[in-house]
PDB file of N, CA and C in Angstrom:
ATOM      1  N   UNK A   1       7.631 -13.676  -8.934  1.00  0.00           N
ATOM      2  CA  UNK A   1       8.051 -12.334  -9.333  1.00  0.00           C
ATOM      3  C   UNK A   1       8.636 -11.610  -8.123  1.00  0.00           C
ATOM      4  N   UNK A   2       9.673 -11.020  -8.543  1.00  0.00           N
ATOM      5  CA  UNK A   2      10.567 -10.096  -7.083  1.00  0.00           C
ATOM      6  C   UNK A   2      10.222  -8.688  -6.660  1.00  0.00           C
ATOM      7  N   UNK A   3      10.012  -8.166  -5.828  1.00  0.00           N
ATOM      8  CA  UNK A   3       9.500  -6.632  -5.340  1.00  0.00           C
ATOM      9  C   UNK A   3      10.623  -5.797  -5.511  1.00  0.00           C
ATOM     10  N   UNK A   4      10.575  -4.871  -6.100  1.00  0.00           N
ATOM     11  CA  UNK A   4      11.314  -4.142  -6.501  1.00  0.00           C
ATOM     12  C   UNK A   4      10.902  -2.555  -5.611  1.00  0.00           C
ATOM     13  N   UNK A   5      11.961  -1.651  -5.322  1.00  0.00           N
ATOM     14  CA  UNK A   5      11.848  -0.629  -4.613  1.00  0.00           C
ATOM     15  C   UNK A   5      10.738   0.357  -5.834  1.00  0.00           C
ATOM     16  N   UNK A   6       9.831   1.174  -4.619  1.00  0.00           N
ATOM     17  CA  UNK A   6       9.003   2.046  -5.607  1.00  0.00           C
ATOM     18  C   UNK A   6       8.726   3.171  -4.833  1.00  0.00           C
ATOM     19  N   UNK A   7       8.078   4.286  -5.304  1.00  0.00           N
ATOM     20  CA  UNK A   7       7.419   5.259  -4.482  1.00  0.00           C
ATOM     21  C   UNK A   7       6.077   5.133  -3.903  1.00  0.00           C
ATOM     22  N   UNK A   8       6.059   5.778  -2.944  1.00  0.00           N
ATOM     23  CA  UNK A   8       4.730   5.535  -1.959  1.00  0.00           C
ATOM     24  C   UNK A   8       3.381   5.536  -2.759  1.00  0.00           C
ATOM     25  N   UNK A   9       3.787   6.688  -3.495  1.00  0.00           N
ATOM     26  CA  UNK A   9       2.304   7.026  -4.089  1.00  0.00           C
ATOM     27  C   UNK A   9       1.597   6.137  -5.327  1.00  0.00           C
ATOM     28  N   UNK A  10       3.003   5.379  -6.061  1.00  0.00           N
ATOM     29  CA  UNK A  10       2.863   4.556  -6.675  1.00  0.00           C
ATOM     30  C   UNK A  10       2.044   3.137  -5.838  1.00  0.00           C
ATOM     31  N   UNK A  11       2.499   3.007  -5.040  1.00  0.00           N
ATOM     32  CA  UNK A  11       2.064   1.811  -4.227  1.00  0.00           C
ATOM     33  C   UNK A  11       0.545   2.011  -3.594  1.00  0.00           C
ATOM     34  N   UNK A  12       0.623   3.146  -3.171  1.00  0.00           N
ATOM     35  CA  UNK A  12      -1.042   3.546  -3.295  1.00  0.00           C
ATOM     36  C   UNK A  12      -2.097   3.988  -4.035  1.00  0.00           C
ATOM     37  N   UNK A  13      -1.586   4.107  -5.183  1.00  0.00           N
ATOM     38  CA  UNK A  13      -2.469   3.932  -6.402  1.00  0.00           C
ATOM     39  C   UNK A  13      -2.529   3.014  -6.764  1.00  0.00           C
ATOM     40  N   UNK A  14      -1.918   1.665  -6.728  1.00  0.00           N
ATOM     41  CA  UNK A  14      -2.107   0.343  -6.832  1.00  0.00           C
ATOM     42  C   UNK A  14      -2.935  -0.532  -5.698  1.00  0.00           C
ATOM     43  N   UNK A  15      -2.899  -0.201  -4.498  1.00  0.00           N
ATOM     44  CA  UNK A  15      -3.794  -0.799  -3.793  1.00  0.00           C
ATOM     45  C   UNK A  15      -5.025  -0.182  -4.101  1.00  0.00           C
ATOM     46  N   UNK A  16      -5.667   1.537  -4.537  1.00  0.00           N
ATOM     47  CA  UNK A  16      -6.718   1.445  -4.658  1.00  0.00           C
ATOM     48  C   UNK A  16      -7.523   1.138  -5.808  1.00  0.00           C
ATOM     49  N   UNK A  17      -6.462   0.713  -6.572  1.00  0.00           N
ATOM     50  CA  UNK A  17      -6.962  -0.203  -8.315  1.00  0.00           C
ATOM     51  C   UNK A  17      -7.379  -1.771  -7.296  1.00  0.00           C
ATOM     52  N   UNK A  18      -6.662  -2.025  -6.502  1.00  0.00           N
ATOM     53  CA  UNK A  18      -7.185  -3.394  -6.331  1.00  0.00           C
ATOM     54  C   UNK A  18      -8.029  -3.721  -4.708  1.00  0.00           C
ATOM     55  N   UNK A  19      -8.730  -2.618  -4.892  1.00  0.00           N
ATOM     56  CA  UNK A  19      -9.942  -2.213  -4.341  1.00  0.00           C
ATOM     57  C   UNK A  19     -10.069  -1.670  -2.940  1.00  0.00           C
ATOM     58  N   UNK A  20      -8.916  -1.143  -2.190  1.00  0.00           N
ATOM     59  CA  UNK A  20      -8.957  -0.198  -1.487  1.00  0.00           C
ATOM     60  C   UNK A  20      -9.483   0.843  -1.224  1.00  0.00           C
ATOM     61  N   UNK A  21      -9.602   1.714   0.221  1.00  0.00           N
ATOM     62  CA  UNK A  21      -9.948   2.681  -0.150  1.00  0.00           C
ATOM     63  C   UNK A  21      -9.348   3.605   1.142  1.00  0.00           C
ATOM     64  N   UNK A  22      -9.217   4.620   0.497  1.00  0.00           N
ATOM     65  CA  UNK A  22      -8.666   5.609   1.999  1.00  0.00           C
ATOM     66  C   UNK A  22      -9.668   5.917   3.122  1.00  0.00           C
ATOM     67  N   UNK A  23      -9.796   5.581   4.323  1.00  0.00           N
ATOM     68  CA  UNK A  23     -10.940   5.542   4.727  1.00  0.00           C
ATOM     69  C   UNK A  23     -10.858   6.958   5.376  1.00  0.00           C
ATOM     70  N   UNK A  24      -9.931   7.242   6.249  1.00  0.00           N
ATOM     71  CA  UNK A  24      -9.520   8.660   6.745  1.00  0.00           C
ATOM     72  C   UNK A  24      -7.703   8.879   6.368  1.00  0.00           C
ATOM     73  N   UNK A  25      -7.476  10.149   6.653  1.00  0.00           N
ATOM     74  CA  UNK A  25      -6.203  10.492   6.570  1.00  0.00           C
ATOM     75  C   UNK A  25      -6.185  11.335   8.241  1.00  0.00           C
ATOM     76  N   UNK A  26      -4.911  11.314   8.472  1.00  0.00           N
ATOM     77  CA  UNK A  26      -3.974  12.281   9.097  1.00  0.00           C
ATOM     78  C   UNK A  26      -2.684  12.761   8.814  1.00  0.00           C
ATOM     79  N   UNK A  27      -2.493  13.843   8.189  1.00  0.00           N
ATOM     80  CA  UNK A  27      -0.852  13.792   8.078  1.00  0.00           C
ATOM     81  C   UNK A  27      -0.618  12.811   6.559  1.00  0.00           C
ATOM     82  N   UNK A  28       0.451  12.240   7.237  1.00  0.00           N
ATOM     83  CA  UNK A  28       0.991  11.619   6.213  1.00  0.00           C
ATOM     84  C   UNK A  28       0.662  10.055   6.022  1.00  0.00           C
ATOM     85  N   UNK A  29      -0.238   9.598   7.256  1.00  0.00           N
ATOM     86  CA  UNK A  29      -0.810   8.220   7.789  1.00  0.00           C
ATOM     87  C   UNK A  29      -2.524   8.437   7.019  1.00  0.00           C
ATOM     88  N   UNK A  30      -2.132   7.363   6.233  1.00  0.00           N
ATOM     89  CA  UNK A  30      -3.713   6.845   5.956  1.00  0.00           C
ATOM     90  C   UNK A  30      -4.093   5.459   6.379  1.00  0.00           C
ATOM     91  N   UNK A  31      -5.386   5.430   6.844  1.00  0.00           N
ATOM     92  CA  UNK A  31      -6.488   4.406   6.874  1.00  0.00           C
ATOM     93  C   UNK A  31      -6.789   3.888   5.675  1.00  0.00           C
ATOM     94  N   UNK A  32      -6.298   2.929   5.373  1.00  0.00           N
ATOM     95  CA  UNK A  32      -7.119   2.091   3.954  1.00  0.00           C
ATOM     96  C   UNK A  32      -8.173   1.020   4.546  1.00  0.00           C
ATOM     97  N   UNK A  33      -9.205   0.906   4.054  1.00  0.00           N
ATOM     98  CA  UNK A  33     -10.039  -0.070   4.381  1.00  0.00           C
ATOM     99  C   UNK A  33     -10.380  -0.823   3.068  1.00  0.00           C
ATOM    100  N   UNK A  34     -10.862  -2.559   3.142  1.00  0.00           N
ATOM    101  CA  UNK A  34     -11.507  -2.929   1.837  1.00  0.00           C
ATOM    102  C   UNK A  34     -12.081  -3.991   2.583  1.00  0.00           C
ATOM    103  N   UNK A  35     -13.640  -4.052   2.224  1.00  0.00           N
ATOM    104  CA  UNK A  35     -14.339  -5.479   2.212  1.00  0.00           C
ATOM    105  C   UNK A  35     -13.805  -6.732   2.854  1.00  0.00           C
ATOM    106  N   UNK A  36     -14.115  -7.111   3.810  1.00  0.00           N
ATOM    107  CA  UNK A  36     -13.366  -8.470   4.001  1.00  0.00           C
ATOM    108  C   UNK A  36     -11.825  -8.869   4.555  1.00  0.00           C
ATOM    109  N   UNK A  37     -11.387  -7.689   4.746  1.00  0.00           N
ATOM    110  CA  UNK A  37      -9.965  -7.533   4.758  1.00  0.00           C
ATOM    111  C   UNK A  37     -10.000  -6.301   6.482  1.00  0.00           C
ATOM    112  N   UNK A  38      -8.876  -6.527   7.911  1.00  0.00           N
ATOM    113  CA  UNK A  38      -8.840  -5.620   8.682  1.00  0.00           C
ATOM    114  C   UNK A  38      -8.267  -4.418   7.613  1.00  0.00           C
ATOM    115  N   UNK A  39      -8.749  -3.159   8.576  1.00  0.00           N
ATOM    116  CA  UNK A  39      -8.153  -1.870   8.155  1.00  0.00           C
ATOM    117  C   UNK A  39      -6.563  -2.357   8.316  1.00  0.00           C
ATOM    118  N   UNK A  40      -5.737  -1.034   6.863  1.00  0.00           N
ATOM    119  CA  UNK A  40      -4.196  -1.081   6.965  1.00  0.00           C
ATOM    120  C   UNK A  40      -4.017   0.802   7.276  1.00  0.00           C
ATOM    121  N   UNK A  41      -3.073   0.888   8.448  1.00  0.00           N
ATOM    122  CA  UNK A  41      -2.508   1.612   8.038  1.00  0.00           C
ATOM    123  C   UNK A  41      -1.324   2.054   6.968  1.00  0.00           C
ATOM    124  N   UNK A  42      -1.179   2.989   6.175  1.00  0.00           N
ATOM    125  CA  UNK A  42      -0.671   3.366   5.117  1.00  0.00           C
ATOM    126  C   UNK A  42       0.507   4.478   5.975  1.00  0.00           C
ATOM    127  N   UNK A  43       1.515   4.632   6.507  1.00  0.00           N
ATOM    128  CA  UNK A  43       2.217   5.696   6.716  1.00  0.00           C
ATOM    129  C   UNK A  43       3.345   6.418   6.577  1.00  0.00           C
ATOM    130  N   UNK A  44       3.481   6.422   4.940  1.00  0.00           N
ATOM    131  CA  UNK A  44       4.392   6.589   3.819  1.00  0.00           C
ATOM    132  C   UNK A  44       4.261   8.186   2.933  1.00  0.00           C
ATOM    133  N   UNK A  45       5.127   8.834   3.317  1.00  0.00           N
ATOM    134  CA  UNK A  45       5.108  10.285   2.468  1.00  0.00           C
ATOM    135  C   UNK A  45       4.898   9.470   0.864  1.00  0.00           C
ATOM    136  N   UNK A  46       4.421  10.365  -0.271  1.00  0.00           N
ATOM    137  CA  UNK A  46       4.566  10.442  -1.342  1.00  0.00           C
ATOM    138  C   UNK A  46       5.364   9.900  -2.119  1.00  0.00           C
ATOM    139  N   UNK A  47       6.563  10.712  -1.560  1.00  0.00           N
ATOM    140  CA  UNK A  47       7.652  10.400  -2.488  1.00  0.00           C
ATOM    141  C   UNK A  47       9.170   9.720  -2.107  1.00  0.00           C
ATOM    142  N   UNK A  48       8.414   9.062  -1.092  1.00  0.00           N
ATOM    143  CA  UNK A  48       9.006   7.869   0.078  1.00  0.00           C
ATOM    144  C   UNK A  48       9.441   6.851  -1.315  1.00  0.00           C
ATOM    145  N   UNK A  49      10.404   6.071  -0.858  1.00  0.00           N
ATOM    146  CA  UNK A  49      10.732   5.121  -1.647  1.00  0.00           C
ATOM    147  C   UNK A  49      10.276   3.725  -0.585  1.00  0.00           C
ATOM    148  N   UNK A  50       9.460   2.838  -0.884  1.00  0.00           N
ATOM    149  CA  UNK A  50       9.409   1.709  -0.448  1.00  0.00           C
ATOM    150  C   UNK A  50      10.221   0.513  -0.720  1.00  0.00           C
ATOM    151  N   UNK A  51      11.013  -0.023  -0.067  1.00  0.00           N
ATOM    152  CA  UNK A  51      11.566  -0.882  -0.417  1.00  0.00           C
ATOM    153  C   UNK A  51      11.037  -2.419  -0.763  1.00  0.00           C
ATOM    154  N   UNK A  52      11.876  -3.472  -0.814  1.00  0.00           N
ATOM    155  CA  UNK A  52      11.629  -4.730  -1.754  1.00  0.00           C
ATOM    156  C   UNK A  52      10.869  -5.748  -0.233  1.00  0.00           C
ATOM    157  N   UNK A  53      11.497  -5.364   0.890  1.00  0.00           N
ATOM    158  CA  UNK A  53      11.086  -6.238   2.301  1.00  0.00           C
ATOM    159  C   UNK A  53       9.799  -5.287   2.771  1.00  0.00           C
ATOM    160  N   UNK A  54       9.675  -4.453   2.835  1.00  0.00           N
ATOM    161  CA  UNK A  54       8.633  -3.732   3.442  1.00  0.00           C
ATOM    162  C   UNK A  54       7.565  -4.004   2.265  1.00  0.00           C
ATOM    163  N   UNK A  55       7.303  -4.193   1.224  1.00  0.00           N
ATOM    164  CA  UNK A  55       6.599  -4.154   0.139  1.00  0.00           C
ATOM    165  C   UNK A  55       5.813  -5.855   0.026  1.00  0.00           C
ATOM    166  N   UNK A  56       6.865  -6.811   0.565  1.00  0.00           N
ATOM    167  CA  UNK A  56       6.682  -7.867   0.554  1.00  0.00           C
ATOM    168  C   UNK A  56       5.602  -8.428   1.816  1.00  0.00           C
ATOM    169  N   UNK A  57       6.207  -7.177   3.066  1.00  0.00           N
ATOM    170  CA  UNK A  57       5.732  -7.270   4.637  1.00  0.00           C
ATOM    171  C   UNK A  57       4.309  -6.611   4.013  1.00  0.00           C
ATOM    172  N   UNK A  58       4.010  -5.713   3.612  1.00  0.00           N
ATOM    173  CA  UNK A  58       2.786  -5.056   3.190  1.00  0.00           C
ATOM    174  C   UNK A  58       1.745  -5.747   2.482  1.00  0.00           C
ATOM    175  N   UNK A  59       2.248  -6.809   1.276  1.00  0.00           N
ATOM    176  CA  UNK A  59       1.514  -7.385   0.718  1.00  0.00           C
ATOM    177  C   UNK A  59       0.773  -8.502   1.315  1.00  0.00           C
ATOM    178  N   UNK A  60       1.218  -9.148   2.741  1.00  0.00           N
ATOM    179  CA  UNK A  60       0.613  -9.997   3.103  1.00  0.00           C
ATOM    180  C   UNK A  60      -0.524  -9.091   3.895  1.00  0.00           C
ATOM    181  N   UNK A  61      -0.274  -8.306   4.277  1.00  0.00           N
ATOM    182  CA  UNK A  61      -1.456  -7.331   5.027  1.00  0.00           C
ATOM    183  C   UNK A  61      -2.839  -7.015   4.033  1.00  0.00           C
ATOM    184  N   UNK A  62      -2.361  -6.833   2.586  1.00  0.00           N
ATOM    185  CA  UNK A  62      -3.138  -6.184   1.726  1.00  0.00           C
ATOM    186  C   UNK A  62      -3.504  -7.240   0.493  1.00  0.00           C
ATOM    187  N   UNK A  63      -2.615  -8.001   0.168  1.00  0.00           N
ATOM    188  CA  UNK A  63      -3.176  -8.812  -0.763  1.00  0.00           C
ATOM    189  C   UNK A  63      -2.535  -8.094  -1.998  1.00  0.00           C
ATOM    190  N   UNK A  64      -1.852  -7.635  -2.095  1.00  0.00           N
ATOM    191  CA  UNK A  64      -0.992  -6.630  -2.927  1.00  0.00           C
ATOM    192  C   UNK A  64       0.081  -7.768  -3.597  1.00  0.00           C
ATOM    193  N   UNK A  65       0.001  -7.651  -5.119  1.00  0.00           N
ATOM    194  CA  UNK A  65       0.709  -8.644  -5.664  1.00  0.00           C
ATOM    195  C   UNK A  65       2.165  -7.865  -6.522  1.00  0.00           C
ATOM    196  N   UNK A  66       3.152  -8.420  -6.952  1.00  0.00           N
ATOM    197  CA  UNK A  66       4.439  -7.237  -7.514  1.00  0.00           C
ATOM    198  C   UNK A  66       3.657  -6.759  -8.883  1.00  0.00           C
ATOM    199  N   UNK A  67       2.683  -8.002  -9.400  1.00  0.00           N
ATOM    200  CA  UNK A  67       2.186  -7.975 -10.840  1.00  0.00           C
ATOM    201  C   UNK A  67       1.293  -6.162 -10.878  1.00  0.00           C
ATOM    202  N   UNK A  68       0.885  -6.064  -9.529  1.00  0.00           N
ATOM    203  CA  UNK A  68      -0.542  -4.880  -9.463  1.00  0.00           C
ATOM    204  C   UNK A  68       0.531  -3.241  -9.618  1.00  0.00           C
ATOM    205  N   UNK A  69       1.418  -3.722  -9.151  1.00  0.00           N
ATOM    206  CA  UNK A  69       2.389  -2.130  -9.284  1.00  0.00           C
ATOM    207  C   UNK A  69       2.820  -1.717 -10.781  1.00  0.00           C
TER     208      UNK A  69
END
């Protein structure tokens, strides 16, 4: 399946369906932490558009699949 461009906030409501969690914020940079996995930083406005390579670069960090968006 291919990654398709999305908004930030979309993409972070999908990592914390698949069990994330914000651990702290600053700004516009969040700390996600989950079980078993290093902390990710998150440092994407809202209504940021993520693209199809950065989404792909992200998912190996997170375990983030195109199916979870």
């Amino acid at each position: 399946m291919e990654w398709h461009a999305v908004k930030a906030s979309q993409v972070l409501k999908a990592l914390v369906r698949v069990g994330w969690r914000v651990k702290r914020q600053r700004g516009s940079h969040r700390i996600l932490a989950k079980n078993g996995w290093p902390d990710v930083t998150f440092a994407f406005h809202d209504r940021e558009e993520i693209g199809p390579r950065m989404l792909a670069r992200m998912a190996k960090h997170t375990g983030l699949a195109p199916g979870d968006l």
